[in-house]
C-alpha atoms as a PDB file:
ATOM      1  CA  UNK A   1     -11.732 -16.978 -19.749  1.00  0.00           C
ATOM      2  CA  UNK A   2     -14.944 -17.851 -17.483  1.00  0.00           C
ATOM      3  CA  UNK A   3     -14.859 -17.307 -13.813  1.00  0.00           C
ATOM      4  CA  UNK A   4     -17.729 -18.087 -11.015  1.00  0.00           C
ATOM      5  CA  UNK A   5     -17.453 -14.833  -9.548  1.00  0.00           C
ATOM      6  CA  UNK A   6     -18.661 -14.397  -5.838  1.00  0.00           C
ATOM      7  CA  UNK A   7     -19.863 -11.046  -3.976  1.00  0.00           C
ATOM      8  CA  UNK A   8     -18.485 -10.590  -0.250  1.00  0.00           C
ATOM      9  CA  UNK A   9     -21.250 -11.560   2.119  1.00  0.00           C
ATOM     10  CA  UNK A  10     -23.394  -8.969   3.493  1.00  0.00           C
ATOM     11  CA  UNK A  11     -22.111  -5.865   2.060  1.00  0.00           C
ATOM     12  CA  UNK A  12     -24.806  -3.859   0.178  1.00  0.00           C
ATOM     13  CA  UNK A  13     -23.395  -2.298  -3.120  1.00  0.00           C
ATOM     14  CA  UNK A  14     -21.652   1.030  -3.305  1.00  0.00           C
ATOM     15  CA  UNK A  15     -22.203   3.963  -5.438  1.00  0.00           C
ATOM     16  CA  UNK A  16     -18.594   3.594  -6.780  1.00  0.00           C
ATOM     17  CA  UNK A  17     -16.125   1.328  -4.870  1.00  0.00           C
ATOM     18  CA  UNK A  18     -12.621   2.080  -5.401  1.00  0.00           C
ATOM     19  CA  UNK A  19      -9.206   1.122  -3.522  1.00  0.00           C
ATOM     20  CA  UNK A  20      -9.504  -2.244  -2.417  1.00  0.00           C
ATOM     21  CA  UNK A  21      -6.844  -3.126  -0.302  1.00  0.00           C
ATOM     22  CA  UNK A  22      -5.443  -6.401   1.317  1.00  0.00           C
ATOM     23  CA  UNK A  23      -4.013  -5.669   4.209  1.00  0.00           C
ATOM     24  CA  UNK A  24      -1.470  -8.135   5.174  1.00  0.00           C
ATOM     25  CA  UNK A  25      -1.097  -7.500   9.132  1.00  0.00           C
ATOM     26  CA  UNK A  26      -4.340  -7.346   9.533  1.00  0.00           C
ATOM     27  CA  UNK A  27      -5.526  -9.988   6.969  1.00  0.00           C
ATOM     28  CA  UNK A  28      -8.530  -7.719   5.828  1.00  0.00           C
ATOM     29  CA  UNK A  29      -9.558  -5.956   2.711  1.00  0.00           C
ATOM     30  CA  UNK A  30     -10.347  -2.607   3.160  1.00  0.00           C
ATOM     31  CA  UNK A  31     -12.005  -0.274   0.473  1.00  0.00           C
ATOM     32  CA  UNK A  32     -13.735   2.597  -0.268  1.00  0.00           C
ATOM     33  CA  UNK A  33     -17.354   3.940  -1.714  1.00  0.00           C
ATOM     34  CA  UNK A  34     -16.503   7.516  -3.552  1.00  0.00           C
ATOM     35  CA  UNK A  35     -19.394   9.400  -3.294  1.00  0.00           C
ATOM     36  CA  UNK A  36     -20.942   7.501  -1.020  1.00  0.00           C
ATOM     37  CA  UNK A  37     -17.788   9.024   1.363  1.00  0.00           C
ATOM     38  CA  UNK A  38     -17.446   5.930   3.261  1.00  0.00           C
ATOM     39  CA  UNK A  39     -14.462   3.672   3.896  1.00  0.00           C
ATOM     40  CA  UNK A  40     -15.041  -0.252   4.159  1.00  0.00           C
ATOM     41  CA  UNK A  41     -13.101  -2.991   6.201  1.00  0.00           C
ATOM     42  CA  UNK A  42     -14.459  -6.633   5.725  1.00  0.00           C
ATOM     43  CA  UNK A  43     -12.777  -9.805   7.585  1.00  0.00           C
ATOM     44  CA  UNK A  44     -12.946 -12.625   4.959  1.00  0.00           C
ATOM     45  CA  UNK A  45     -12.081 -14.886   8.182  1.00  0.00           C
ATOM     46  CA  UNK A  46     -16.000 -14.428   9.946  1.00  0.00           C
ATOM     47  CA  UNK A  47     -17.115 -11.933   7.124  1.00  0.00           C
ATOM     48  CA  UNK A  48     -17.177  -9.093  10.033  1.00  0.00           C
ATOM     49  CA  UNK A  49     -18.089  -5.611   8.120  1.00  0.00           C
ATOM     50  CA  UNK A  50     -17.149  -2.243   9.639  1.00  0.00           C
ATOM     51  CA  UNK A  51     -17.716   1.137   7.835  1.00  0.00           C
ATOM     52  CA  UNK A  52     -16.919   4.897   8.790  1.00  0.00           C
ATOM     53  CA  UNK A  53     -18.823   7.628   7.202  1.00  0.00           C
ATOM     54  CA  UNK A  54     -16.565  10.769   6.308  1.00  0.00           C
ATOM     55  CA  UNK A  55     -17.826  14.917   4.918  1.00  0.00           C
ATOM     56  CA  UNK A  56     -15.987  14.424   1.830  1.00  0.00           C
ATOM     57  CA  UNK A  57     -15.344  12.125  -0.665  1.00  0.00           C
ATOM     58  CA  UNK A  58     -12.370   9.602  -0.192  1.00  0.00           C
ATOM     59  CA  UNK A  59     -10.331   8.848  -3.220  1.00  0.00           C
ATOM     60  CA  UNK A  60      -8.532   6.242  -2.029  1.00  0.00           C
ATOM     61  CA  UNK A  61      -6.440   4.865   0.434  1.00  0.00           C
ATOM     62  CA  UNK A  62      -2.888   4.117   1.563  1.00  0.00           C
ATOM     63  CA  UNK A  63      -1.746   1.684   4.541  1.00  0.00           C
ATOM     64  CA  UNK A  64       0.994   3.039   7.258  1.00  0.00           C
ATOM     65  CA  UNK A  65       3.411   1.276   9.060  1.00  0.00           C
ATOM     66  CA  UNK A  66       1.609   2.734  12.610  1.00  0.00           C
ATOM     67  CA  UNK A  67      -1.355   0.628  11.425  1.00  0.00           C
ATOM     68  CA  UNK A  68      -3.056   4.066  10.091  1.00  0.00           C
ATOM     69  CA  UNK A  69      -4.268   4.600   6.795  1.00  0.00           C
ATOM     70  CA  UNK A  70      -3.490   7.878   4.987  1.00  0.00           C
ATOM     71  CA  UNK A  71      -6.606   8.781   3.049  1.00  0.00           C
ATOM     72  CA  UNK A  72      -6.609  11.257   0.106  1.00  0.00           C
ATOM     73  CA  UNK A  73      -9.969  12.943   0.160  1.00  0.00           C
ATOM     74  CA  UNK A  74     -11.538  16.073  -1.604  1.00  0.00           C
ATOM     75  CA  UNK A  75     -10.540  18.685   0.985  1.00  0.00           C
ATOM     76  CA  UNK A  76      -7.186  16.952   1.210  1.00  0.00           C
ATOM     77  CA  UNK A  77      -5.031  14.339   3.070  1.00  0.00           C
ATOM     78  CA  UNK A  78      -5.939  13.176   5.545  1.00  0.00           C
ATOM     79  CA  UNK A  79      -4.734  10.127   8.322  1.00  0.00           C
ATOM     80  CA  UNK A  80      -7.173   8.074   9.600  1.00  0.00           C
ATOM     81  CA  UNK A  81      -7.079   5.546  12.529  1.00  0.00           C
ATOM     82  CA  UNK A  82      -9.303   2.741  12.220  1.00  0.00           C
ATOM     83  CA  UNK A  83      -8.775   1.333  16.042  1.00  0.00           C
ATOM     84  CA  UNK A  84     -10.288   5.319  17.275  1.00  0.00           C
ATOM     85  CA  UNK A  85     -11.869   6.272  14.662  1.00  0.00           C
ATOM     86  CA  UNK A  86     -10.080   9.549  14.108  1.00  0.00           C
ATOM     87  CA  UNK A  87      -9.074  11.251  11.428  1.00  0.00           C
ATOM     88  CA  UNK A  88      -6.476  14.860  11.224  1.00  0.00           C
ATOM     89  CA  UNK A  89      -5.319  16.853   8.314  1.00  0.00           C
ATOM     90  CA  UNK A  90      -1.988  16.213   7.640  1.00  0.00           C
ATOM     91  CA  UNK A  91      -1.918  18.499   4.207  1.00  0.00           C
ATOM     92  CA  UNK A  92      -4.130  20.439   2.218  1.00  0.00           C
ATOM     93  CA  UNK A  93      -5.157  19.715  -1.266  1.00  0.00           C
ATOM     94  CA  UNK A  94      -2.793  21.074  -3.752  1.00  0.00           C
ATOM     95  CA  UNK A  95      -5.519  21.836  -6.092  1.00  0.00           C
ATOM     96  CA  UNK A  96      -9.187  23.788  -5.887  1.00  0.00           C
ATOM     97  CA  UNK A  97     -10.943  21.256  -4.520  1.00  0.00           C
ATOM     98  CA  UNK A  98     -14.313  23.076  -5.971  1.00  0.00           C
ATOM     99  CA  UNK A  99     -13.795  21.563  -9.196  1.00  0.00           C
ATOM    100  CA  UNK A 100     -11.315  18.521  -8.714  1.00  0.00           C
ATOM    101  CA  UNK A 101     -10.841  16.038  -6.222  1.00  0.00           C
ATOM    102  CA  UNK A 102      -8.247  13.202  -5.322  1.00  0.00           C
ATOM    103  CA  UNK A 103      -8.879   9.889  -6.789  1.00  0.00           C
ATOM    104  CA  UNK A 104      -6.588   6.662  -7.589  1.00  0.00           C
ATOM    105  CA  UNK A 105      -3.482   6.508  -5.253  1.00  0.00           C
ATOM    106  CA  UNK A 106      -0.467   4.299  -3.770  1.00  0.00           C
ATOM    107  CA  UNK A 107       2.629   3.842  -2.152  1.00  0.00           C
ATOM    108  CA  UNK A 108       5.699   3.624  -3.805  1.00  0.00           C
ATOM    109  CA  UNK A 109       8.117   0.697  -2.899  1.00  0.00           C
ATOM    110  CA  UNK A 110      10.130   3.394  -1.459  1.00  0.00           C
ATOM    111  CA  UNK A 111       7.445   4.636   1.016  1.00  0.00           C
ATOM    112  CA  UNK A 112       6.290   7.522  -1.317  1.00  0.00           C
ATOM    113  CA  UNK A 113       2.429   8.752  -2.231  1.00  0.00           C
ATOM    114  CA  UNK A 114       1.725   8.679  -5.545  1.00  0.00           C
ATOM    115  CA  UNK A 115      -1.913  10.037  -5.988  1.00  0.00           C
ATOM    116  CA  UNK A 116      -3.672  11.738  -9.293  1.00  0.00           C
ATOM    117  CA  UNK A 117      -6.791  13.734  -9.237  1.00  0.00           C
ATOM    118  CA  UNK A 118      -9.977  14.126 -11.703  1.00  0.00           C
ATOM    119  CA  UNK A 119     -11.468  17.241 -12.768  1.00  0.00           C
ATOM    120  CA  UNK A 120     -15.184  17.512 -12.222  1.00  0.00           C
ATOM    121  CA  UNK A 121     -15.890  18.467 -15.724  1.00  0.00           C
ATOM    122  CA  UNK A 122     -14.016  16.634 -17.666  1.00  0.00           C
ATOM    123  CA  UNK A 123     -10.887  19.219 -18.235  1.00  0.00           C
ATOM    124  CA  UNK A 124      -7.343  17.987 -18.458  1.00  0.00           C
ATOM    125  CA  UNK A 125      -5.943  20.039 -15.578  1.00  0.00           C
ATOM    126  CA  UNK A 126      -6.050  17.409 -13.695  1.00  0.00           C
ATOM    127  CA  UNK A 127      -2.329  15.858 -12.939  1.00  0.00           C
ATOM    128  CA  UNK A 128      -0.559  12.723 -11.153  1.00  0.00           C
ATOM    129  CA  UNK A 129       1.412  13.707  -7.816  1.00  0.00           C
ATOM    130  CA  UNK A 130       3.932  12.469  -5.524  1.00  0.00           C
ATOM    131  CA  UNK A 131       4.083  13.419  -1.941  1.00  0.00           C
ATOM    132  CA  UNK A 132       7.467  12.557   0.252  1.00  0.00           C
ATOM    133  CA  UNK A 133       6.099  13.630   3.486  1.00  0.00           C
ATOM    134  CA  UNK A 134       6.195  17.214   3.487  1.00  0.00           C
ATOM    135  CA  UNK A 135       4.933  18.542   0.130  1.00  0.00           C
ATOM    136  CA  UNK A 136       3.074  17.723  -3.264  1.00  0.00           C
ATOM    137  CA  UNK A 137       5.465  17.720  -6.312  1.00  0.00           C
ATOM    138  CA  UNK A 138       3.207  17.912  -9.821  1.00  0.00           C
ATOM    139  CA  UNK A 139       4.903  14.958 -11.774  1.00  0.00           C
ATOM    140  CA  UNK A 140       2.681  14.629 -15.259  1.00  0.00           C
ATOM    141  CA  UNK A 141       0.220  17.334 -16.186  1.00  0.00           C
ATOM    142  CA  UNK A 142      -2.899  17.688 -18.927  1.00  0.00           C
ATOM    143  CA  UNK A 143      -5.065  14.840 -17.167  1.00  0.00           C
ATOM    144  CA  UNK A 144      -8.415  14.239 -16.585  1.00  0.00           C
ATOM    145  CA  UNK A 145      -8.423  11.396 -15.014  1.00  0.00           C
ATOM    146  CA  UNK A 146      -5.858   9.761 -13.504  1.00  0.00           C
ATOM    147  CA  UNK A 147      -5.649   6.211 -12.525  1.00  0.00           C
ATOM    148  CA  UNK A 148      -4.276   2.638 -12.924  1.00  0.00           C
ATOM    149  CA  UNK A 149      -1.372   3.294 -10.588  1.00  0.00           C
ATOM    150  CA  UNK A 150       1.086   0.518  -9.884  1.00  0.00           C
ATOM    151  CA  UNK A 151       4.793  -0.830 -10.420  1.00  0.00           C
ATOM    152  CA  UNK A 152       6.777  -3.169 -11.986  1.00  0.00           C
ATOM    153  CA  UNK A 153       8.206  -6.298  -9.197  1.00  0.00           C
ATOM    154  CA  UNK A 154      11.977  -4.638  -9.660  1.00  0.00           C
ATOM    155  CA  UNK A 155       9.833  -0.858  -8.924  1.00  0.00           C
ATOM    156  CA  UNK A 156      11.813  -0.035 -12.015  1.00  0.00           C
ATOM    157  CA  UNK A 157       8.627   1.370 -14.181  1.00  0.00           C
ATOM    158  CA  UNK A 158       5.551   2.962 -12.674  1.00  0.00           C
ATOM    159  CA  UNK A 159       2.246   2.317 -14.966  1.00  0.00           C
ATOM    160  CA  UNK A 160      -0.147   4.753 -14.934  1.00  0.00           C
ATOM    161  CA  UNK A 161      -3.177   5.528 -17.095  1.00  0.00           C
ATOM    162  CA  UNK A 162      -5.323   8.780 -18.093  1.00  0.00           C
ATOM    163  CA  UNK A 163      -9.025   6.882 -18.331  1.00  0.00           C
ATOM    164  CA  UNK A 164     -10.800   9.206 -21.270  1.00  0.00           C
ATOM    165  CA  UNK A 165      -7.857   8.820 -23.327  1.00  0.00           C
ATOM    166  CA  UNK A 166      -8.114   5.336 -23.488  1.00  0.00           C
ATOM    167  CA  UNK A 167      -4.736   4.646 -22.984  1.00  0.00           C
ATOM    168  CA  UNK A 168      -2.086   3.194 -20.079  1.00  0.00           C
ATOM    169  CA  UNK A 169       1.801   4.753 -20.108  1.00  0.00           C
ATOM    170  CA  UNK A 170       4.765   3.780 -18.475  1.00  0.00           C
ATOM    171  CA  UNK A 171       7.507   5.600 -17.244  1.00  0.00           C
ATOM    172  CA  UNK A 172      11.213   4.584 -15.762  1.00  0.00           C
ATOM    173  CA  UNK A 173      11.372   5.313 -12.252  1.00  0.00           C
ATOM    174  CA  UNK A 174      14.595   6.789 -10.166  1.00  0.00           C
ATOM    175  CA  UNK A 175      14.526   4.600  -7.187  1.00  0.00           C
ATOM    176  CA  UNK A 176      15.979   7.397  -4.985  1.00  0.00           C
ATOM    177  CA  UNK A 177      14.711  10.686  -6.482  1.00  0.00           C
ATOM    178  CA  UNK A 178      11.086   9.351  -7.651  1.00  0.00           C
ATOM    179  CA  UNK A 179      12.004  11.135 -10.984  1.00  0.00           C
ATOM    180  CA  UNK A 180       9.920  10.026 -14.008  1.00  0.00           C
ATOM    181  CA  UNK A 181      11.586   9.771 -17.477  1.00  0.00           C
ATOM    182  CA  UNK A 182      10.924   8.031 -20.952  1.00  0.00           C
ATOM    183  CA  UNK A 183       7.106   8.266 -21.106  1.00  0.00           C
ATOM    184  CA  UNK A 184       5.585   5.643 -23.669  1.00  0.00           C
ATOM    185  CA  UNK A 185       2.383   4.229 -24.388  1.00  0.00           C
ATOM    186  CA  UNK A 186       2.055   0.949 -22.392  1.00  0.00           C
ATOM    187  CA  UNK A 187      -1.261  -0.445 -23.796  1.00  0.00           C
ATOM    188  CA  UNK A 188      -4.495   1.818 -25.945  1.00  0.00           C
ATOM    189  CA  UNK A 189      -7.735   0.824 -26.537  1.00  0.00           C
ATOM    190  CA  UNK A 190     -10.322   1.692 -29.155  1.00  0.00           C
ATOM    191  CA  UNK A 191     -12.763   4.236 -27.854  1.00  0.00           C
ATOM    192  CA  UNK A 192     -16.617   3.766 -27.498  1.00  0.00           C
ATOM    193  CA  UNK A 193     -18.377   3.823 -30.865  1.00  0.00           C
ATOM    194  CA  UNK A 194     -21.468   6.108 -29.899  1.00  0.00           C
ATOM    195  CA  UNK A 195     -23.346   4.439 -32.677  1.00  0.00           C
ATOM    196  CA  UNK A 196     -23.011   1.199 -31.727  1.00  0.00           C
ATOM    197  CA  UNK A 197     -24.628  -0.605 -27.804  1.00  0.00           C
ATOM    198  CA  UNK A 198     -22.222  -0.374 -25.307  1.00  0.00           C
ATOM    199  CA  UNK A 199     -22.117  -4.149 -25.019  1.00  0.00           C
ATOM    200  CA  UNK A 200     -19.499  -3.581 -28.267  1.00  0.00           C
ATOM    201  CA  UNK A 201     -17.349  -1.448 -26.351  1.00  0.00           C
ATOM    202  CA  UNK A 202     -14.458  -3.153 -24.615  1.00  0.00           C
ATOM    203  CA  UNK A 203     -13.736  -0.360 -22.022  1.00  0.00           C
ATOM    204  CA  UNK A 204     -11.525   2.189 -20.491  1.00  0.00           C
ATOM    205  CA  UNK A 205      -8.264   1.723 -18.284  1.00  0.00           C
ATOM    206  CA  UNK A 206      -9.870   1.971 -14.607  1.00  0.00           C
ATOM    207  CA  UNK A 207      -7.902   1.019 -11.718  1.00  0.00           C
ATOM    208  CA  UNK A 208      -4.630  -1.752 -11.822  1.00  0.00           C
ATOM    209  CA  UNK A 209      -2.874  -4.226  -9.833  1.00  0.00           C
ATOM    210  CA  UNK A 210       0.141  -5.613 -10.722  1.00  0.00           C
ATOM    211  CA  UNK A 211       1.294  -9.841  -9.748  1.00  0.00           C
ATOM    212  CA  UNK A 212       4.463 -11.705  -9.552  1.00  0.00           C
ATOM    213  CA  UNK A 213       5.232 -12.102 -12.989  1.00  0.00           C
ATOM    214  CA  UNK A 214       5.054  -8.729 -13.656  1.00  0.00           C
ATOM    215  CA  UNK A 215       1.406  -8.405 -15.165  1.00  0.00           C
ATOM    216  CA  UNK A 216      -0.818  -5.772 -15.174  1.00  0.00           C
ATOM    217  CA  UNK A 217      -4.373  -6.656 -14.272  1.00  0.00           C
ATOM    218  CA  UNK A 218      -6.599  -3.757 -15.207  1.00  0.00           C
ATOM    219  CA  UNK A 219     -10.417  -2.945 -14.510  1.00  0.00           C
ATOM    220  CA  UNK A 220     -11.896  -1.481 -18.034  1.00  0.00           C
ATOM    221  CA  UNK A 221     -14.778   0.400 -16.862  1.00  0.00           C
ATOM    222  CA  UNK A 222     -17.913  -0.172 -19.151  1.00  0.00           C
ATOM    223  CA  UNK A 223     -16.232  -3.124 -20.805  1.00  0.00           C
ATOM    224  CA  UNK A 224     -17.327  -5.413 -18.209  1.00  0.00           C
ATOM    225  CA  UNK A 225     -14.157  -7.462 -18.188  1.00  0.00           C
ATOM    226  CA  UNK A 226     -10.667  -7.475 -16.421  1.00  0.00           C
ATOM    227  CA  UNK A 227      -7.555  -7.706 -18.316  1.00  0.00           C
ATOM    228  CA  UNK A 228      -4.366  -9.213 -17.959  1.00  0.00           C
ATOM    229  CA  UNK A 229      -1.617  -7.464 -19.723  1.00  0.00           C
ATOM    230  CA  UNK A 230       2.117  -8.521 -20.070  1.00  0.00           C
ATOM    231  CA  UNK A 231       5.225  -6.352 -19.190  1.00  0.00           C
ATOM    232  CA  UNK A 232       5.217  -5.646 -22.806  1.00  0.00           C
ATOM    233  CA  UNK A 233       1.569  -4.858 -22.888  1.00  0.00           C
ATOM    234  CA  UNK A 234       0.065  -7.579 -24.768  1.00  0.00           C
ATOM    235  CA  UNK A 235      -3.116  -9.539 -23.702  1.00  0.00           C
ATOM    236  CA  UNK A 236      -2.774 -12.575 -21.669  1.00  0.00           C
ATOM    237  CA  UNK A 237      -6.158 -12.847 -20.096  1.00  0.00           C
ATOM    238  CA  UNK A 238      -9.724 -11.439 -20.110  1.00  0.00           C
ATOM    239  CA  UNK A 239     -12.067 -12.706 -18.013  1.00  0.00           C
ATOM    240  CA  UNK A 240     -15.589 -11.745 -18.295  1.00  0.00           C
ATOM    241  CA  UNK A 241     -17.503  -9.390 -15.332  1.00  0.00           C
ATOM    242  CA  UNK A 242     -21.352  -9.970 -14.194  1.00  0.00           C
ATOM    243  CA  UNK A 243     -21.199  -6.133 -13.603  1.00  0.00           C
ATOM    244  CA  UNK A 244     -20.735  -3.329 -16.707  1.00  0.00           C
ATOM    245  CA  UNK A 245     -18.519  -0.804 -14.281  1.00  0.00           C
ATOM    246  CA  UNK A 246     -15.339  -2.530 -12.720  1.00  0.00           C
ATOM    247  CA  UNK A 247     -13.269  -0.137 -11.269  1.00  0.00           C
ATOM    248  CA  UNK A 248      -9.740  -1.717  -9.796  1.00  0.00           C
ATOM    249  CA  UNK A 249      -8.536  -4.796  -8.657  1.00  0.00           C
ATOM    250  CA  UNK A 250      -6.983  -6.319  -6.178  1.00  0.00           C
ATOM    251  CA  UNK A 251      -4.656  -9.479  -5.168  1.00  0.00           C
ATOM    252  CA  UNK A 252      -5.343 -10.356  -1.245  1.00  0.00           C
ATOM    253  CA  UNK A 253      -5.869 -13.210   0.435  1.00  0.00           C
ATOM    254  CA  UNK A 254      -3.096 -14.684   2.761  1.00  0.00           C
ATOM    255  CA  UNK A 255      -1.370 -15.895  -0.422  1.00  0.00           C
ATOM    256  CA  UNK A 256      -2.116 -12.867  -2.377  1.00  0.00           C
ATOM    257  CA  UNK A 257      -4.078 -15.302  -5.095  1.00  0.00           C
ATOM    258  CA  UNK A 258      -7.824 -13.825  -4.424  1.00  0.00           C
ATOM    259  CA  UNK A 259      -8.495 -11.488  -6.925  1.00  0.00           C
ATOM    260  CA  UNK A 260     -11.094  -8.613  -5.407  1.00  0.00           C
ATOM    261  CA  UNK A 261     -12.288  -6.532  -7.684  1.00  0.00           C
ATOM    262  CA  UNK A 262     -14.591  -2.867  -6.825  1.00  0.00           C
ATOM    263  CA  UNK A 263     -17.628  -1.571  -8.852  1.00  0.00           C
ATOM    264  CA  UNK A 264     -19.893   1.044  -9.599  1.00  0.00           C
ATOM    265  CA  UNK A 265     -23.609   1.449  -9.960  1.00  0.00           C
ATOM    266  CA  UNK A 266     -24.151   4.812  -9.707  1.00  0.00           C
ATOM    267  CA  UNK A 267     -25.766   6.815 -12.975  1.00  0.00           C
ATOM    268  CA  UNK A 268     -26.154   3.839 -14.530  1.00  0.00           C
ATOM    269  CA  UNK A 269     -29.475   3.386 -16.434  1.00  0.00           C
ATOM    270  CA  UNK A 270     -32.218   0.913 -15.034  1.00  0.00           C
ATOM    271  CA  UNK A 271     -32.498  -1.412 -17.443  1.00  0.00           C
ATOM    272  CA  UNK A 272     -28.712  -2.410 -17.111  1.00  0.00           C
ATOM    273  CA  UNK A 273     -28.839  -2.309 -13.506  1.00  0.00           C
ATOM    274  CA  UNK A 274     -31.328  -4.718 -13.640  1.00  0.00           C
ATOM    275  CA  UNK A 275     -29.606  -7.130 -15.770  1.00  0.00           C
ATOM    276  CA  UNK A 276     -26.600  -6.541 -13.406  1.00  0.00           C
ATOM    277  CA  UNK A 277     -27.574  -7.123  -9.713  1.00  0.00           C
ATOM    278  CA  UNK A 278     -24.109  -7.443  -8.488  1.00  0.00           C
ATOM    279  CA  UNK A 279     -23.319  -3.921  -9.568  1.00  0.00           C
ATOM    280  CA  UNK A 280     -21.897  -2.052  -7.025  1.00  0.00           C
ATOM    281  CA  UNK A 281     -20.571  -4.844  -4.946  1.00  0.00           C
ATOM    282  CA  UNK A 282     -16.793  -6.367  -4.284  1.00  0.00           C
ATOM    283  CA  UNK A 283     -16.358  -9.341  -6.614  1.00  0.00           C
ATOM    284  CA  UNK A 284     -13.736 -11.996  -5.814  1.00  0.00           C
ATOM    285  CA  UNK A 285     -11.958 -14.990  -7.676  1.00  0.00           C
ATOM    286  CA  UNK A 286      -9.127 -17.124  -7.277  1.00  0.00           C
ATOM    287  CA  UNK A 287      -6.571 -16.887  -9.534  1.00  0.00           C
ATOM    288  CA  UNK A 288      -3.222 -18.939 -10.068  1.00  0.00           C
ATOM    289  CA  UNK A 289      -0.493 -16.493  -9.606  1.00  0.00           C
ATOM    290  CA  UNK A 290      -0.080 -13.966  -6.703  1.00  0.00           C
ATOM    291  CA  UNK A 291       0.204 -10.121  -6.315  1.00  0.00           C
ATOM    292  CA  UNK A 292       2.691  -8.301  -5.297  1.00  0.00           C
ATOM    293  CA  UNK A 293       2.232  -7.128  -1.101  1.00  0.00           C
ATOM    294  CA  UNK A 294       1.147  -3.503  -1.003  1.00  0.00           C
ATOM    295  CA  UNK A 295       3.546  -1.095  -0.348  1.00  0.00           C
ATOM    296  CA  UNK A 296       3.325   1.155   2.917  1.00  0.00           C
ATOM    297  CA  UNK A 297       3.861   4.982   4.285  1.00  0.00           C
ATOM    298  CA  UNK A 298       6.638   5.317   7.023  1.00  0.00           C
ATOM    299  CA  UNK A 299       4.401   6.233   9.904  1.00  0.00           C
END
């Protein structure tokens, strides 16, 4: 499928956008730049851009129902009020934060943190947790980098993908214990041939959204292109990227039917960087059927 994709207007790329987020109450999409340990908030109604500037690296973020945003960052999590501009520990990281860090996260329909981490060099200890307000539970161990986190409409199945491996599981969920059971492999994809350019390889399983009907959208990272997969895991879509490195998407817009979608440019050689200006920026596209509204934190 070929889109006209469009950057938002007068925000210079990131190192590594990740997390975009519609938020409904406010009708803004809010995101963040990883190592560039910023957060973004862009009005798509006057294109107004606001950014805060942080001392560690945000993974991602989660809306509240207080109008805060919890933030899981590097030296832990943290809640952060856009309208002051203040941010307070609310726990520590449950992990040494000298080698791993937090990195894709979300609410569950019930008002739970999900949140994984990534290990700095490239060891699977890192892991997929779920916070309830008071503590981190370790739910799935032996990652290294943990992403693609979203559910099914009916909340019944949580996807969730380990990028190096190539490959996106799902898992039934307990609606009111959060307990995980019957792991299975959701979707796999071939690994990069080392041999062969990288405009042969397809990707790996980056962030995910999931819409209406159930399907998972899902940024492959180097593969230039965003999929969309059914509930069974089979492909329905794939629409071609002006950038090599998308990173998640996201379905926003008043009627949930703009599809945003974060990048990367960072350590990525010249000569592709040059072929890709938009690297690094927040793409966006209409598409024909609508997300599902983000879930939020009691707060």
């Amino acid at each position: 499928m070929s889109v006209e994709w469009v950057a938002l207007p007068g925000v210079e790329p990131d190192h590594l956008g990740e997390s975009p987020l519609w938020h409904p109450g406010e009708g803004v999409l809010y995101w963040v730049d990883i190592p560039g340990r910023r957060l973004h908030r862009f009005d798509p109604r006057d294109q107004g851009h606001r950014l805060w500037h942080f001392d560690a690296e945000p993974g991602c973020i989660v809306p509240c129902t207080d109008g805060t945003l919890l933030m899981p960052c590097r030296d832990g999590l943290w809640r952060f009020d856009p309208a002051k501009g203040r941010r307070d520990l609310v726990c520590p990281p449950p992990y040494d934060p000298a080698g791993e860090r937090f990195n894709d996260g979300k609410a569950d329909p019930q008002g739970r943190l999900w949140v994984g981490t990534i290990h700095d060099h490239k060891q699977p200890r890192a892991a997929l947790y779920r916070w309830d307000g008071d503590a981190f539970e370790r739910v799935v161990d032996g990652a290294t980098t943990s992403n693609g986190i979203a559910w099914s409409p009916d909340g019944r199945t949580l996807y969730w993908s380990d990028t190096p491996r190539h490959e996106v599981f799902a898992f039934d969920v307990d609606a009111a214990t959060g307990a995980l059971d019957r792991r299975r492999s959701f979707a796999r994809f071939e690994p990069r041939d080392p041999a062969r350019p990288i405009e042969h390889y397809g990707g790996r399983p980056d962030g995910a959204a999931v819409d209406v009907e159930g399907a998972y959208w899902v940024a492959m990272f180097e593969g230039a292109r965003i999929l969309r997969l059914s509930p069974t895991g089979d492909v329905l879509c794939e629409i071609a990227l002006p950038v090599r490195c998308p990173t998640m998407p996201c379905l926003g817009g008043p009627d949930l039917r703009t599809l945003y979608v974060t990048s990367a440019r960072a350590h990525r050689p010249p000569q592709e960087l040059s072929a890709t200006p938009l690297a690094g920026c927040v793409l966006q596209f209409r598409v024909d059927v609508p997300g599902l509204p983000v879930n939020f934190m009691q707060g």
